[in-house]
PDB file of N, CA and C in Angstrom:
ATOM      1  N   UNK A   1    -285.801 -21.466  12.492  1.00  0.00           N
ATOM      2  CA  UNK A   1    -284.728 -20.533  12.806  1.00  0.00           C
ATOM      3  C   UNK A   1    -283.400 -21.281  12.821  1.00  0.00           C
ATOM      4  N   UNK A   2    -282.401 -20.890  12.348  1.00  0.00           N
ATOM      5  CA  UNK A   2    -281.059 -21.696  11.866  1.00  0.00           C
ATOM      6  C   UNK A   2    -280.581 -20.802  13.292  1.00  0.00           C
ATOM      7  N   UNK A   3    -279.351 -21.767  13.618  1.00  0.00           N
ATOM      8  CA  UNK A   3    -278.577 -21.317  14.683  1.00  0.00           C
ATOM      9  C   UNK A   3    -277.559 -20.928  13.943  1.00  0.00           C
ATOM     10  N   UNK A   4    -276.252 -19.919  14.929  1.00  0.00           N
ATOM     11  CA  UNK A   4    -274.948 -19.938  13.803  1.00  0.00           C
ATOM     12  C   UNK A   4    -274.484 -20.706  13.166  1.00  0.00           C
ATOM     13  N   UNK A   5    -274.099 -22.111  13.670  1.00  0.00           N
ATOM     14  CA  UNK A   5    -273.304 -23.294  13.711  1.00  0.00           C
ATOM     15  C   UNK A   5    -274.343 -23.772  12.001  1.00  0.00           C
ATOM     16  N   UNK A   6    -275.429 -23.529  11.963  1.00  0.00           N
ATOM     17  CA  UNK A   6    -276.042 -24.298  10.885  1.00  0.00           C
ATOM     18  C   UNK A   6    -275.794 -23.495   9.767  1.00  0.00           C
ATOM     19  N   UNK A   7    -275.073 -22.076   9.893  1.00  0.00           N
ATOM     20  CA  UNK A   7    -275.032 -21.533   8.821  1.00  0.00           C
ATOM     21  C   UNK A   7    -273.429 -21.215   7.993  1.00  0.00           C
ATOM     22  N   UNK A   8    -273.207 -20.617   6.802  1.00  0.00           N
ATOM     23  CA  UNK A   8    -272.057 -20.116   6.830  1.00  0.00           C
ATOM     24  C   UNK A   8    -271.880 -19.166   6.187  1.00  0.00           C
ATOM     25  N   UNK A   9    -271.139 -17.858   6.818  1.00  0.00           N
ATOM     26  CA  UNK A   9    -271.004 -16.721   6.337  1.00  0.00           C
ATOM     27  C   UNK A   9    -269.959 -16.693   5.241  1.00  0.00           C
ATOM     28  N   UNK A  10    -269.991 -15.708   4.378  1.00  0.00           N
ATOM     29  CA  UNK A  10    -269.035 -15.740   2.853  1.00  0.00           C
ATOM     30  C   UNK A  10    -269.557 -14.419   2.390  1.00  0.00           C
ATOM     31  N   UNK A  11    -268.491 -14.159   1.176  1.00  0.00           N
ATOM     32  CA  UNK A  11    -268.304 -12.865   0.390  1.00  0.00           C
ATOM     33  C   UNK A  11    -268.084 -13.198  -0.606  1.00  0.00           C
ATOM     34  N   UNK A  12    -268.666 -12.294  -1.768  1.00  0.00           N
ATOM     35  CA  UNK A  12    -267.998 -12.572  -3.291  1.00  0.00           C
ATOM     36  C   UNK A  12    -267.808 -11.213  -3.716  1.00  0.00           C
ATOM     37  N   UNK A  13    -266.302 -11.014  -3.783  1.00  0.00           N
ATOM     38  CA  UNK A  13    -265.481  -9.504  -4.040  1.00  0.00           C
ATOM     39  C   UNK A  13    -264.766  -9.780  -5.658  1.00  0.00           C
ATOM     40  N   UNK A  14    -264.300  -8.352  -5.616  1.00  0.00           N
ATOM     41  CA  UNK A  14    -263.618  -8.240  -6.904  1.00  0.00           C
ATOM     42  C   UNK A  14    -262.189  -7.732  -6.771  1.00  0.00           C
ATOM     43  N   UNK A  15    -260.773  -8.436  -6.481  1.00  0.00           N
ATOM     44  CA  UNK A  15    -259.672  -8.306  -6.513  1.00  0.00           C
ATOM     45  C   UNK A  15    -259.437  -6.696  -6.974  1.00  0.00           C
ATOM     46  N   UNK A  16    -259.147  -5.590  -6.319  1.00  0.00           N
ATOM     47  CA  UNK A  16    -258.691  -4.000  -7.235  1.00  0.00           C
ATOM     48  C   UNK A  16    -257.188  -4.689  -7.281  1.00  0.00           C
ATOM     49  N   UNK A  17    -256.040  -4.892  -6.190  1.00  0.00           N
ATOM     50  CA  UNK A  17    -255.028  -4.541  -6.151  1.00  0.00           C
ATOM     51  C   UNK A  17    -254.100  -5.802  -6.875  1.00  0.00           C
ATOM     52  N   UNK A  18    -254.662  -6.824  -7.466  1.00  0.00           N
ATOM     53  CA  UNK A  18    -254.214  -7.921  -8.154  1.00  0.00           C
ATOM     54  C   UNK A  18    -254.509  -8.250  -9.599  1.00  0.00           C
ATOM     55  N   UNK A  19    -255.567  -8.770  -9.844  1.00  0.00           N
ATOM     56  CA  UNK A  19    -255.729  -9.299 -10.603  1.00  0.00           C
ATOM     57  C   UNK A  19    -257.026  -8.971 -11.403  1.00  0.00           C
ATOM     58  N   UNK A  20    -257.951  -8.614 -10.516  1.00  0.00           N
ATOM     59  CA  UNK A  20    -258.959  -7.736 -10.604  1.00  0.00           C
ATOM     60  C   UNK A  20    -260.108  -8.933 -11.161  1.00  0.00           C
ATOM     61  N   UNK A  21    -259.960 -10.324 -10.573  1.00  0.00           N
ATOM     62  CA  UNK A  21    -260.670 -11.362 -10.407  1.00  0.00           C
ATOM     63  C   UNK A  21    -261.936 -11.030  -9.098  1.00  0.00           C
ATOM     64  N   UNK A  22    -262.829 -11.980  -9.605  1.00  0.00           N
ATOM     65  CA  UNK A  22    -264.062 -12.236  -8.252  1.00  0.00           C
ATOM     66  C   UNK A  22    -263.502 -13.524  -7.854  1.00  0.00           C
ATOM     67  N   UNK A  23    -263.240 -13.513  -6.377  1.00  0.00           N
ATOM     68  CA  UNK A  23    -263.478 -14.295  -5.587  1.00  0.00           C
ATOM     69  C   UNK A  23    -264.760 -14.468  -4.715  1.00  0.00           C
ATOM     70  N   UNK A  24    -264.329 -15.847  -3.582  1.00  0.00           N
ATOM     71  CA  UNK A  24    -265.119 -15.838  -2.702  1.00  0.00           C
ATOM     72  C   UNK A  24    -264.534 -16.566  -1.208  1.00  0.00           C
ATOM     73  N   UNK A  25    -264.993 -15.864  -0.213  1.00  0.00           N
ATOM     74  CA  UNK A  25    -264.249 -15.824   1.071  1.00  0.00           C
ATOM     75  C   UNK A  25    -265.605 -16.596   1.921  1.00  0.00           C
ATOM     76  N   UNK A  26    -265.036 -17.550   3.004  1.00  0.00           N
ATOM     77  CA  UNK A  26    -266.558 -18.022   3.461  1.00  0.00           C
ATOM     78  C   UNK A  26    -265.785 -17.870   4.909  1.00  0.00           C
ATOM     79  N   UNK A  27    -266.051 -16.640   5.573  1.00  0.00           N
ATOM     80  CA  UNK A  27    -265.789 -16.372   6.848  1.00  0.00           C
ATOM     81  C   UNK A  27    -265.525 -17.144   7.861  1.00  0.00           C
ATOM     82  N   UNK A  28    -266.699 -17.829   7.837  1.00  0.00           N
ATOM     83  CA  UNK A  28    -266.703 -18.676   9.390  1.00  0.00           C
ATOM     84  C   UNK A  28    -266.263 -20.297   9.125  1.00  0.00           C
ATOM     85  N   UNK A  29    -265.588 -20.534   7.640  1.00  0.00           N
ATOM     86  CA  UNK A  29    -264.687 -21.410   7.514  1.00  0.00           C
ATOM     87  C   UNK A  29    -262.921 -21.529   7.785  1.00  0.00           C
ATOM     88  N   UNK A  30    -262.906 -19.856   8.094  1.00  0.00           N
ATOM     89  CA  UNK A  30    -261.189 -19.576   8.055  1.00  0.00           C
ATOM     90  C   UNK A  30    -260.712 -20.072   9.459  1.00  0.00           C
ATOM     91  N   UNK A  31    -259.210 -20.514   8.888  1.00  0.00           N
ATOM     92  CA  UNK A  31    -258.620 -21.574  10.144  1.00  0.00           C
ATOM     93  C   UNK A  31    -257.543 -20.021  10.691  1.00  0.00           C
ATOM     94  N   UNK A  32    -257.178 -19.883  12.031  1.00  0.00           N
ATOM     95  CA  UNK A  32    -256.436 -19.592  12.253  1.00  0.00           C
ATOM     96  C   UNK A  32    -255.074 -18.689  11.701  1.00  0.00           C
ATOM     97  N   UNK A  33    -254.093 -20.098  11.097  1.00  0.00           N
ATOM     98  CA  UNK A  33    -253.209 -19.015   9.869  1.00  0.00           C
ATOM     99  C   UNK A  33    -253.745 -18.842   8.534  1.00  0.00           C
ATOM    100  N   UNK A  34    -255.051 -18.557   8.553  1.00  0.00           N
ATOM    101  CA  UNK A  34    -255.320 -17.888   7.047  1.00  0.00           C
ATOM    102  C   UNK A  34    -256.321 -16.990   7.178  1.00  0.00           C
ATOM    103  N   UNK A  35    -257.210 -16.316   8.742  1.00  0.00           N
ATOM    104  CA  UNK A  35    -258.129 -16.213   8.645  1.00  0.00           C
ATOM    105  C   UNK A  35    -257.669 -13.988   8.364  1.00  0.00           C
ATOM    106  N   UNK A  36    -256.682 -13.589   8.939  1.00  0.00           N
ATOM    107  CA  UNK A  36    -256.358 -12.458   8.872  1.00  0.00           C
ATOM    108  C   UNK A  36    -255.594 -11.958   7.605  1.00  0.00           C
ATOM    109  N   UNK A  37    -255.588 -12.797   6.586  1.00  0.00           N
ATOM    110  CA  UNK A  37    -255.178 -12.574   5.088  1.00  0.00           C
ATOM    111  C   UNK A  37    -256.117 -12.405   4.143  1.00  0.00           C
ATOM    112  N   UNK A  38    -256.744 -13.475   4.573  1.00  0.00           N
ATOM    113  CA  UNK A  38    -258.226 -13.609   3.387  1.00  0.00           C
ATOM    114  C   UNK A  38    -259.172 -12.362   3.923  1.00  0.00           C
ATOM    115  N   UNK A  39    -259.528 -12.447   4.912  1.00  0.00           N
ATOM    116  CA  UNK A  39    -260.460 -11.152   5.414  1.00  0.00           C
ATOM    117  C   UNK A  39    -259.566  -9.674   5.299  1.00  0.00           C
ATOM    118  N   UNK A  40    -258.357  -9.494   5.042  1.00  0.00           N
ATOM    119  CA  UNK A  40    -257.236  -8.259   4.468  1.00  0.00           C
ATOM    120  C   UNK A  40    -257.746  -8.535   3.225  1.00  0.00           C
ATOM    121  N   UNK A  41    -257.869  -9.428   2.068  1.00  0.00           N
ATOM    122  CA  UNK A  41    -258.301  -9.582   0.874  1.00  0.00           C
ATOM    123  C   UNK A  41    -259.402  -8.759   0.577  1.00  0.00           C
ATOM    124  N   UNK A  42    -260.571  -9.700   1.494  1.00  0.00           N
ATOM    125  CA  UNK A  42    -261.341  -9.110   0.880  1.00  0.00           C
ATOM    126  C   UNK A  42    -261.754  -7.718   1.090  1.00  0.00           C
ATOM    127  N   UNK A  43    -261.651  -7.041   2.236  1.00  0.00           N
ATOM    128  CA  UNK A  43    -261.927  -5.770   2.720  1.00  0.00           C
ATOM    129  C   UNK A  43    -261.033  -5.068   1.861  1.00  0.00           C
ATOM    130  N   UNK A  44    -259.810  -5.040   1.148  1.00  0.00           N
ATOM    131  CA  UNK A  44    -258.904  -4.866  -0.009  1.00  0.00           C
ATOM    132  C   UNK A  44    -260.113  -4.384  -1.330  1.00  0.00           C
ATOM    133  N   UNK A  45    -260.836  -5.828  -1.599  1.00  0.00           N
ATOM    134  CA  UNK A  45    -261.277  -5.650  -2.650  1.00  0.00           C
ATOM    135  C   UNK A  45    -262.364  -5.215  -2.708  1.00  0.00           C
ATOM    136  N   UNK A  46    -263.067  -4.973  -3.978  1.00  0.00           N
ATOM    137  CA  UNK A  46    -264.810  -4.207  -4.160  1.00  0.00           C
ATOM    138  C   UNK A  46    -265.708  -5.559  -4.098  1.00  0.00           C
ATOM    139  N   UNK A  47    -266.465  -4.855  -2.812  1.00  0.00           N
ATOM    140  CA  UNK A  47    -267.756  -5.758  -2.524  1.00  0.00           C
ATOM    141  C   UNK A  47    -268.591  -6.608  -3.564  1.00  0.00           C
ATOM    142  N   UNK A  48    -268.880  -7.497  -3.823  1.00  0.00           N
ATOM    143  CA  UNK A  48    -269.940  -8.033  -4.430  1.00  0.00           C
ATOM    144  C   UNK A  48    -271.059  -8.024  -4.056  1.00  0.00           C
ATOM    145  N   UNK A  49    -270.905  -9.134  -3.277  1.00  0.00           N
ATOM    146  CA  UNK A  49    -272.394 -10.250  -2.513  1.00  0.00           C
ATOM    147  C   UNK A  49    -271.928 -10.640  -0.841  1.00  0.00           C
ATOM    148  N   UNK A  50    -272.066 -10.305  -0.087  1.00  0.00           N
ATOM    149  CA  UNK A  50    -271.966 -11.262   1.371  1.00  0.00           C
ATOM    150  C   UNK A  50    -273.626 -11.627   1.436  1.00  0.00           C
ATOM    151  N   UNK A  51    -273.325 -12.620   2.330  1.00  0.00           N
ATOM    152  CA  UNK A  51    -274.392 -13.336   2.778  1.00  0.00           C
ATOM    153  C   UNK A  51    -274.384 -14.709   3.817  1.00  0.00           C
ATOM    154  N   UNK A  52    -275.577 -15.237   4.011  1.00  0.00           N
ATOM    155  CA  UNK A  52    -275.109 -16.974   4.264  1.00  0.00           C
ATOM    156  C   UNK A  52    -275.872 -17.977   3.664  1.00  0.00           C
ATOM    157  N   UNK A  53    -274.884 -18.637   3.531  1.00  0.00           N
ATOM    158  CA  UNK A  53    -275.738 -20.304   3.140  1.00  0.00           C
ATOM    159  C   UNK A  53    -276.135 -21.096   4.362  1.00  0.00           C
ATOM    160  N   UNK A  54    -277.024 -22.236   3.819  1.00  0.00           N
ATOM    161  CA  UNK A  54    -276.980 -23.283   5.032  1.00  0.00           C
ATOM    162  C   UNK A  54    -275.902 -24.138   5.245  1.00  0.00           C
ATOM    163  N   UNK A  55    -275.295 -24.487   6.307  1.00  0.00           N
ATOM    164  CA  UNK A  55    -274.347 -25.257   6.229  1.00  0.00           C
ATOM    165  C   UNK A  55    -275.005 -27.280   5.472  1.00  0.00           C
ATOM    166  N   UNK A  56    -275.909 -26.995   6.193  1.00  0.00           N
ATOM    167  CA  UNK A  56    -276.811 -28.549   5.371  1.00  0.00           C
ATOM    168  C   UNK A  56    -276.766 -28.343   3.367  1.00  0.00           C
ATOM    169  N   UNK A  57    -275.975 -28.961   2.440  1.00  0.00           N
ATOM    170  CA  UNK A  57    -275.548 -28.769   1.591  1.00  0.00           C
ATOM    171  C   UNK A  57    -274.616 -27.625   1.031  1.00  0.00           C
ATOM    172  N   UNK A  58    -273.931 -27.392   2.080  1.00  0.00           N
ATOM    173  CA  UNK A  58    -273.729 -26.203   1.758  1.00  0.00           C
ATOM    174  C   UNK A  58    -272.984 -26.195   0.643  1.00  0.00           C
ATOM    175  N   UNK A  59    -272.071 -27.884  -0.040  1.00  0.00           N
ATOM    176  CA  UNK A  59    -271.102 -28.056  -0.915  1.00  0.00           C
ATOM    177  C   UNK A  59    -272.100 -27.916  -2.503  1.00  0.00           C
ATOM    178  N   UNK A  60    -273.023 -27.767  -2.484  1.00  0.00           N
ATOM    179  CA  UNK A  60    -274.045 -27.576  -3.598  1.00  0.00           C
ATOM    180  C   UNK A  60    -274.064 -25.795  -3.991  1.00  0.00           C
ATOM    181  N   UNK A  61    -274.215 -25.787  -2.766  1.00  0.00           N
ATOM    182  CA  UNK A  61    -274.435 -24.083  -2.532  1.00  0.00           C
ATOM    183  C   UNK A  61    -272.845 -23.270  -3.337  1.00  0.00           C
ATOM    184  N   UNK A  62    -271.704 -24.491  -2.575  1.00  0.00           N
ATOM    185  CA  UNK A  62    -269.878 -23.812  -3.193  1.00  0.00           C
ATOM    186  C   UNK A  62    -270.433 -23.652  -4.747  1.00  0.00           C
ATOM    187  N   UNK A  63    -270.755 -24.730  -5.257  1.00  0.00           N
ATOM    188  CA  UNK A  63    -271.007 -25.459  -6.850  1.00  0.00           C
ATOM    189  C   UNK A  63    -271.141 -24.214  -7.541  1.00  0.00           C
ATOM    190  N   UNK A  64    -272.632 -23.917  -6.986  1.00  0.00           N
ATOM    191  CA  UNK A  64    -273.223 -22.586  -7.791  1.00  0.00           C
ATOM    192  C   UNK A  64    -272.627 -21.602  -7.301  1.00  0.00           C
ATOM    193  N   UNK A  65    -271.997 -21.141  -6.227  1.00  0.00           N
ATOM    194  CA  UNK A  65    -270.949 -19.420  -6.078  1.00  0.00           C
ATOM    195  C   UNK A  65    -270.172 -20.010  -7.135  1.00  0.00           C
ATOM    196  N   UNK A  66    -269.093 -21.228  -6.951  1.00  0.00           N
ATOM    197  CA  UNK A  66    -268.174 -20.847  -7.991  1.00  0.00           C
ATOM    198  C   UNK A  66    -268.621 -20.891  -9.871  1.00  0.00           C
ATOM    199  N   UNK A  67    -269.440 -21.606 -10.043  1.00  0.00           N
ATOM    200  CA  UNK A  67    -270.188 -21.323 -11.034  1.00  0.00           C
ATOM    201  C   UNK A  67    -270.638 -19.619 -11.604  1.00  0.00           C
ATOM    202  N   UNK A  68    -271.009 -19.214 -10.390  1.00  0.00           N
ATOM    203  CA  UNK A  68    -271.293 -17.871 -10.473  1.00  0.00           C
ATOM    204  C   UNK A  68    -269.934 -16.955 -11.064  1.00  0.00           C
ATOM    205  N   UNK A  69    -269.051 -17.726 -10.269  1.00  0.00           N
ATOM    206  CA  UNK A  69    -267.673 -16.826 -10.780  1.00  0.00           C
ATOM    207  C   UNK A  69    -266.996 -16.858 -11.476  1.00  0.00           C
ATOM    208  N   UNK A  70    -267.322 -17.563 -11.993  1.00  0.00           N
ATOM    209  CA  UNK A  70    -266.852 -18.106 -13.746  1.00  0.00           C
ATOM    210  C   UNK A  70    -267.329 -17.356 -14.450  1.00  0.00           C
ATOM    211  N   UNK A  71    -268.519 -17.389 -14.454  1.00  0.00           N
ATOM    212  CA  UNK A  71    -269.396 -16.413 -15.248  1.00  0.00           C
ATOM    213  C   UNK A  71    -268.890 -15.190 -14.849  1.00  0.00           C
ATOM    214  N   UNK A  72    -268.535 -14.622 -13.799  1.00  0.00           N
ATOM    215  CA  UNK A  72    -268.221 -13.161 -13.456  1.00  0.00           C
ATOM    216  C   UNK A  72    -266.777 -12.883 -14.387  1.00  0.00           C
ATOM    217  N   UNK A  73    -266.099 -13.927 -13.650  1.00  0.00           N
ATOM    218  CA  UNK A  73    -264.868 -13.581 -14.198  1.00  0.00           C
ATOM    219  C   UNK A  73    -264.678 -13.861 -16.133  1.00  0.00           C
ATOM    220  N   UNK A  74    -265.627 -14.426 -16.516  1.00  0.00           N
ATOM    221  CA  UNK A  74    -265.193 -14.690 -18.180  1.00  0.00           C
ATOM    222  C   UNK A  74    -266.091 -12.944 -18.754  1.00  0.00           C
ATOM    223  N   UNK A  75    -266.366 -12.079 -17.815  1.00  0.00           N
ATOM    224  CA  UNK A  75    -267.046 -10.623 -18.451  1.00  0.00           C
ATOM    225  C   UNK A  75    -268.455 -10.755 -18.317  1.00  0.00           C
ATOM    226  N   UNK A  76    -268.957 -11.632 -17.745  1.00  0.00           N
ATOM    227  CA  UNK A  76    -270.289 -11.628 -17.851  1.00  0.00           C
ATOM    228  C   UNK A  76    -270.612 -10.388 -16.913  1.00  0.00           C
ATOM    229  N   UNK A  77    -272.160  -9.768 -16.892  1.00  0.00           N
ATOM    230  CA  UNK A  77    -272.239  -8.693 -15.905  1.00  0.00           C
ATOM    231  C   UNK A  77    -273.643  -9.308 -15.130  1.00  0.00           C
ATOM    232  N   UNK A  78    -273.471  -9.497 -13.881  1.00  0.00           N
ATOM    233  CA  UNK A  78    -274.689 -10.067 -13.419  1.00  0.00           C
ATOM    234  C   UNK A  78    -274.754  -8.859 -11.836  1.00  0.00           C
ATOM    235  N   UNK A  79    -275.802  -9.158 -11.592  1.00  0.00           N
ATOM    236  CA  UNK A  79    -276.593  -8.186 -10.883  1.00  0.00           C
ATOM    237  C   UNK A  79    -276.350  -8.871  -9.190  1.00  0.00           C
ATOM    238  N   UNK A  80    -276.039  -8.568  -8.276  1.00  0.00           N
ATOM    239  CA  UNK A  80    -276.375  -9.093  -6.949  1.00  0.00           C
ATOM    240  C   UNK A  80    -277.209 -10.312  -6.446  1.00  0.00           C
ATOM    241  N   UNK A  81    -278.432  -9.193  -6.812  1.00  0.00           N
ATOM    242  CA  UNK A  81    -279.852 -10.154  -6.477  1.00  0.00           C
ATOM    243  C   UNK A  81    -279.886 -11.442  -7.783  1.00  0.00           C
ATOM    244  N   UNK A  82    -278.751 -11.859  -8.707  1.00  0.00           N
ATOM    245  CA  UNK A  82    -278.603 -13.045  -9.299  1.00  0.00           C
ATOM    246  C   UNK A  82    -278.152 -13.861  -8.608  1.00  0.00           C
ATOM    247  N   UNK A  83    -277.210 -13.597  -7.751  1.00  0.00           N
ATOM    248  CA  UNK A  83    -276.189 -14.856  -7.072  1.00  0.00           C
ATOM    249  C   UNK A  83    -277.682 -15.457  -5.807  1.00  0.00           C
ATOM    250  N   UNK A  84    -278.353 -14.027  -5.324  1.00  0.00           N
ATOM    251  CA  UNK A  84    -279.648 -14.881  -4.516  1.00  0.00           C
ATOM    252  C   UNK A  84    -280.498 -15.790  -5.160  1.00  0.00           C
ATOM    253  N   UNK A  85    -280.619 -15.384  -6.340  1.00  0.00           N
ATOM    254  CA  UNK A  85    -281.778 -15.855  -7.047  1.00  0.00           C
ATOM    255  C   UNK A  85    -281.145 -17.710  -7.622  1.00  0.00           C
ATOM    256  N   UNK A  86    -279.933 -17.694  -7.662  1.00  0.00           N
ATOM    257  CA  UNK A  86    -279.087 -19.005  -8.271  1.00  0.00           C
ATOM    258  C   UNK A  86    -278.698 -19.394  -6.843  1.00  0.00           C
ATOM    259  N   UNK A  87    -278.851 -19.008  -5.984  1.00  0.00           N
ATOM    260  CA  UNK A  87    -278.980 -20.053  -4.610  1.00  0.00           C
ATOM    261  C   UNK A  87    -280.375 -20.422  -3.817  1.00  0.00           C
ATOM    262  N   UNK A  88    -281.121 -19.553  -4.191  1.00  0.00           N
ATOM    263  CA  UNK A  88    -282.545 -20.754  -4.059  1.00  0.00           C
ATOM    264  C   UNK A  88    -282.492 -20.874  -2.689  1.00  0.00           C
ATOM    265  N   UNK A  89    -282.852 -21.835  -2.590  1.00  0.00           N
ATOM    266  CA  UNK A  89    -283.271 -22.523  -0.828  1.00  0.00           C
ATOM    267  C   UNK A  89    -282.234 -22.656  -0.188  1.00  0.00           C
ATOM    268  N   UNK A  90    -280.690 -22.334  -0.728  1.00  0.00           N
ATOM    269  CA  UNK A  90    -279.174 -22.242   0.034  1.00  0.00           C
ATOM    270  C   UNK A  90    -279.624 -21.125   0.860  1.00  0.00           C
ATOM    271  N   UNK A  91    -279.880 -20.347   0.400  1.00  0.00           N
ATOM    272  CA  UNK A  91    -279.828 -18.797   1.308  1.00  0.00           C
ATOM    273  C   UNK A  91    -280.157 -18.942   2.834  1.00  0.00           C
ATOM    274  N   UNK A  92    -279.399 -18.800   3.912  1.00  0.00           N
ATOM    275  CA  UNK A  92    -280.158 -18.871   5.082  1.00  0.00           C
ATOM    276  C   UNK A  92    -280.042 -17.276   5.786  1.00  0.00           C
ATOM    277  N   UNK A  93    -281.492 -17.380   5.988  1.00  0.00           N
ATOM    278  CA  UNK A  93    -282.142 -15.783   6.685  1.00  0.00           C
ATOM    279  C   UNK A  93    -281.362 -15.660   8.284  1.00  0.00           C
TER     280      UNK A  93
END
């Protein structure tokens, strides 16, 4: 059983009112002056994926979201249950 602290919460949205890019927001990383902009962002934009990673690699786990969003953003069309399936043993329940 992972405690909070071992995990980290995040989103992967789709910009409507900009640019109409996928990002990704990792919640329980936001400092203070940025945390009520980015979370206006994303609630702004169309849902993707939320979820959590483990915080134990979690910089492996960044690798493949932003990987993922490359692919999103160059037109690719991928399905939800892809971004689970390309994080593997990142995923924490």
């Amino acid at each position: 059983m992972l405690f909070e602290a071992d995990k980290v919460m995040f989103e992967i949205y789709r910009e409507t009112e900009y640019t109409g890019r996928y990002r990704v927001v990792y919640f329980t990383e936001l400092q203070d002056h940025n945390k009520e902009s980015e979370i206006n962002h994303a609630l702004a934009g169309e849902h993707f994926y939320d979820g959590f990673i483990k915080n134990y690699k979690k910089d492996e786990a960044k690798q493949i979201i932003e990987s993922l969003l490359v692919r999103l953003n160059n037109g690719e069309q991928l399905e939800p249950q892809e971004v689970e399936r390309a994080l593997g043993d990142h995923v924490a329940g």
